[in-house]
C-alpha atoms as a PDB file:
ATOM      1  CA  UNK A   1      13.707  11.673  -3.901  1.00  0.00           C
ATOM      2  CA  UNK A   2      15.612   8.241  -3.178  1.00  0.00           C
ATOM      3  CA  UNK A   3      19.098   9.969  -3.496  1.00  0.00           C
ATOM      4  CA  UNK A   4      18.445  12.730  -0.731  1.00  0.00           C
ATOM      5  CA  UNK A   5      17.414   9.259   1.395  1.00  0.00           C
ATOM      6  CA  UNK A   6      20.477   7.581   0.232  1.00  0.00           C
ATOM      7  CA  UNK A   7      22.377  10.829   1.438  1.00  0.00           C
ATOM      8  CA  UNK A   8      19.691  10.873   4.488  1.00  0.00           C
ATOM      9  CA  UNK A   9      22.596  10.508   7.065  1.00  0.00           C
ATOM     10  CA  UNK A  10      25.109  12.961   5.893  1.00  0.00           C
ATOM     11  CA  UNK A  11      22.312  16.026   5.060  1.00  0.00           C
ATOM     12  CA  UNK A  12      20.636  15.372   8.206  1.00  0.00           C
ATOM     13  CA  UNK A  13      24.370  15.427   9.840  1.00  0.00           C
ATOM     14  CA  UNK A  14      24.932  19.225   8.541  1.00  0.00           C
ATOM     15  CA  UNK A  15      21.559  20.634   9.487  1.00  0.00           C
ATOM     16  CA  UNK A  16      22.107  19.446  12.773  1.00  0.00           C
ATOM     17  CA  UNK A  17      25.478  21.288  12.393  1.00  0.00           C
ATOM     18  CA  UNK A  18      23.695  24.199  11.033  1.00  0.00           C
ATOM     19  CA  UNK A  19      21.281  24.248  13.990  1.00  0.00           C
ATOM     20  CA  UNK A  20      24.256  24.376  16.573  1.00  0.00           C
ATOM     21  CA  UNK A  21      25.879  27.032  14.256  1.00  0.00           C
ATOM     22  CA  UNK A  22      22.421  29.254  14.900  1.00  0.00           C
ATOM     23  CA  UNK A  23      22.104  28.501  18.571  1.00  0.00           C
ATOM     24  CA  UNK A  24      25.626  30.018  18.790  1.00  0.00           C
ATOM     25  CA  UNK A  25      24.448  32.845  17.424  1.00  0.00           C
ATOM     26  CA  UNK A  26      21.316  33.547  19.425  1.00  0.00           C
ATOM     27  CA  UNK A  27      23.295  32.688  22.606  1.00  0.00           C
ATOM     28  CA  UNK A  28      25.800  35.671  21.763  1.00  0.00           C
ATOM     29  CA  UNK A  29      23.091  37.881  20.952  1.00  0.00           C
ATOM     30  CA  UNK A  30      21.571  36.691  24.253  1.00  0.00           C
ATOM     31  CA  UNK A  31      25.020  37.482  25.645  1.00  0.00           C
ATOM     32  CA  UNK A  32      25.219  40.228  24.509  1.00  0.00           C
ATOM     33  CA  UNK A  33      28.205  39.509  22.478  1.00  0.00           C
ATOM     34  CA  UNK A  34      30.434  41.921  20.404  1.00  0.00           C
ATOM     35  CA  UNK A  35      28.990  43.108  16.636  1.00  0.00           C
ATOM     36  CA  UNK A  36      32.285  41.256  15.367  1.00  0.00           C
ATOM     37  CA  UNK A  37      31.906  38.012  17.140  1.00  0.00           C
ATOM     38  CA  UNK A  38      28.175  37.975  15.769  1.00  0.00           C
ATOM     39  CA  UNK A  39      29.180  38.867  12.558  1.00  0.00           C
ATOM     40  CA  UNK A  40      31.782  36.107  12.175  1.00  0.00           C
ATOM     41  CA  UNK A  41      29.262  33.035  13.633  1.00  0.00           C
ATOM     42  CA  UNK A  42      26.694  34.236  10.897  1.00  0.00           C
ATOM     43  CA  UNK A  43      29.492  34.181   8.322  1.00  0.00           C
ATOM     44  CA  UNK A  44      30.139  30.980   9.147  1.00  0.00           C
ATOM     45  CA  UNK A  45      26.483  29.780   8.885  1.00  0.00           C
ATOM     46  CA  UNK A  46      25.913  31.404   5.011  1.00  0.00           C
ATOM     47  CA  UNK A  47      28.598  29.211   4.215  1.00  0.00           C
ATOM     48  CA  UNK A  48      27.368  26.309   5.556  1.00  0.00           C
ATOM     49  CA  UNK A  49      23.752  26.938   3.892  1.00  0.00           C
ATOM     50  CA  UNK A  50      25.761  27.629   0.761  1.00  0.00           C
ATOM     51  CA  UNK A  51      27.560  24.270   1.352  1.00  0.00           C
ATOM     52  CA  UNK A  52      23.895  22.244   2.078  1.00  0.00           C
ATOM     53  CA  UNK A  53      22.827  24.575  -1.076  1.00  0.00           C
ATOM     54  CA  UNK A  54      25.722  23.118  -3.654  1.00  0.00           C
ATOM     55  CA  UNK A  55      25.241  19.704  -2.255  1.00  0.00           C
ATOM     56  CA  UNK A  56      21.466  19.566  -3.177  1.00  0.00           C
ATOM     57  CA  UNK A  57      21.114  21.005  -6.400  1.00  0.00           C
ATOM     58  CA  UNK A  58      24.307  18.791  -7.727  1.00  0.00           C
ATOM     59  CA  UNK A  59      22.761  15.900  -6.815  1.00  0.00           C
ATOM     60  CA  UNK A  60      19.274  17.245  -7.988  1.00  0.00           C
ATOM     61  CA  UNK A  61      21.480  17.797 -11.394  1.00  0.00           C
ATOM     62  CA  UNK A  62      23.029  14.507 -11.492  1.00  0.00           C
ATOM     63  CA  UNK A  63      19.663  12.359 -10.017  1.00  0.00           C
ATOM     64  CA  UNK A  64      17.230  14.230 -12.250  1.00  0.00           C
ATOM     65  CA  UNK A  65      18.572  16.259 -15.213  1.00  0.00           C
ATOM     66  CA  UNK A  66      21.951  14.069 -16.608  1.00  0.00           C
ATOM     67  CA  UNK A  67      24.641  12.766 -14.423  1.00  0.00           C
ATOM     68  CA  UNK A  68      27.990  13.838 -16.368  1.00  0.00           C
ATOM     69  CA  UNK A  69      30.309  10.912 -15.511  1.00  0.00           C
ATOM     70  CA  UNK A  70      27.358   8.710 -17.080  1.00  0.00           C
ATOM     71  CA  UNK A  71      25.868  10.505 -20.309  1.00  0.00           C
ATOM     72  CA  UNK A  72      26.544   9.103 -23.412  1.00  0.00           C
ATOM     73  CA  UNK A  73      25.890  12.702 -25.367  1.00  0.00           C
ATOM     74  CA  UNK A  74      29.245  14.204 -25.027  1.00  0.00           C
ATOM     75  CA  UNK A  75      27.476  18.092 -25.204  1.00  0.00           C
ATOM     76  CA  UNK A  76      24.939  16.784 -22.237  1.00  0.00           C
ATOM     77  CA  UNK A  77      27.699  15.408 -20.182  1.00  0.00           C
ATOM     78  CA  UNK A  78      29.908  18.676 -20.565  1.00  0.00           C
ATOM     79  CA  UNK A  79      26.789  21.001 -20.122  1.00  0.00           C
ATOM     80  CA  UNK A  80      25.719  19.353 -16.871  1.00  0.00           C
ATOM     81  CA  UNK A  81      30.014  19.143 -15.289  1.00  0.00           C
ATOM     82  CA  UNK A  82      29.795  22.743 -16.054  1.00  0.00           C
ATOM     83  CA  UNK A  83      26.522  23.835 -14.640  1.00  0.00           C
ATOM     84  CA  UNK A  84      27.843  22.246 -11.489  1.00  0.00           C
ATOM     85  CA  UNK A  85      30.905  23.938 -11.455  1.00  0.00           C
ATOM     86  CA  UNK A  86      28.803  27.046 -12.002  1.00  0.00           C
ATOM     87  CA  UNK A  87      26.278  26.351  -9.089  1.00  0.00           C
ATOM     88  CA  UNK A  88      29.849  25.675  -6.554  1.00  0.00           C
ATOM     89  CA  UNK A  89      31.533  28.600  -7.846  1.00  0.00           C
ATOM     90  CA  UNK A  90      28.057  31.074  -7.676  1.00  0.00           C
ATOM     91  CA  UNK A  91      27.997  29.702  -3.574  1.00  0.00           C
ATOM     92  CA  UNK A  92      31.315  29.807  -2.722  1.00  0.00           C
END
């Protein structure tokens, strides 16, 4: 997938994110930490899966089914803008 290694930098940026997210969490459970405060730092890492999530499969959409802002086909170009929208709304 040359686009994921054009985006190598960023992705790899918030998994590393992601992976500090989780050690927060296992050093409150460790720490025996409040349900709440638990609760809240694995909040936080669903939606920053669901972030990693959206930004994959909209560039999987663009890369490898029709980029939008570059389809000639009108019905393409608006079928692939709103599956996108669809995919960011469905992990918000």
């Amino acid at each position: 997938m040359s686009h994921t290694i054009k985006e190598k930098a960023k992705l790899l940026a918030r998994v590393r994110r992601l992976k500090g997210q989780m050690e927060a969490i296992e050093r409150s459970l460790e720490a025996e930490a409040g349900c709440a405060e638990v609760l809240q730092l694995v909040a936080s890492v669903r939606g920053a899966i669901n972030g990693l999530t959206v930004e994959l499969i909209e560039d999987h959409i663009v890369h490898h089914v029709v980029d939008p802002n570059h389809e000639a086909d009108e019905d393409r170009a608006k079928g692939a803008a709103d599956l996108i929208e669809v995919v960011r709304t469905y992990f918000k």
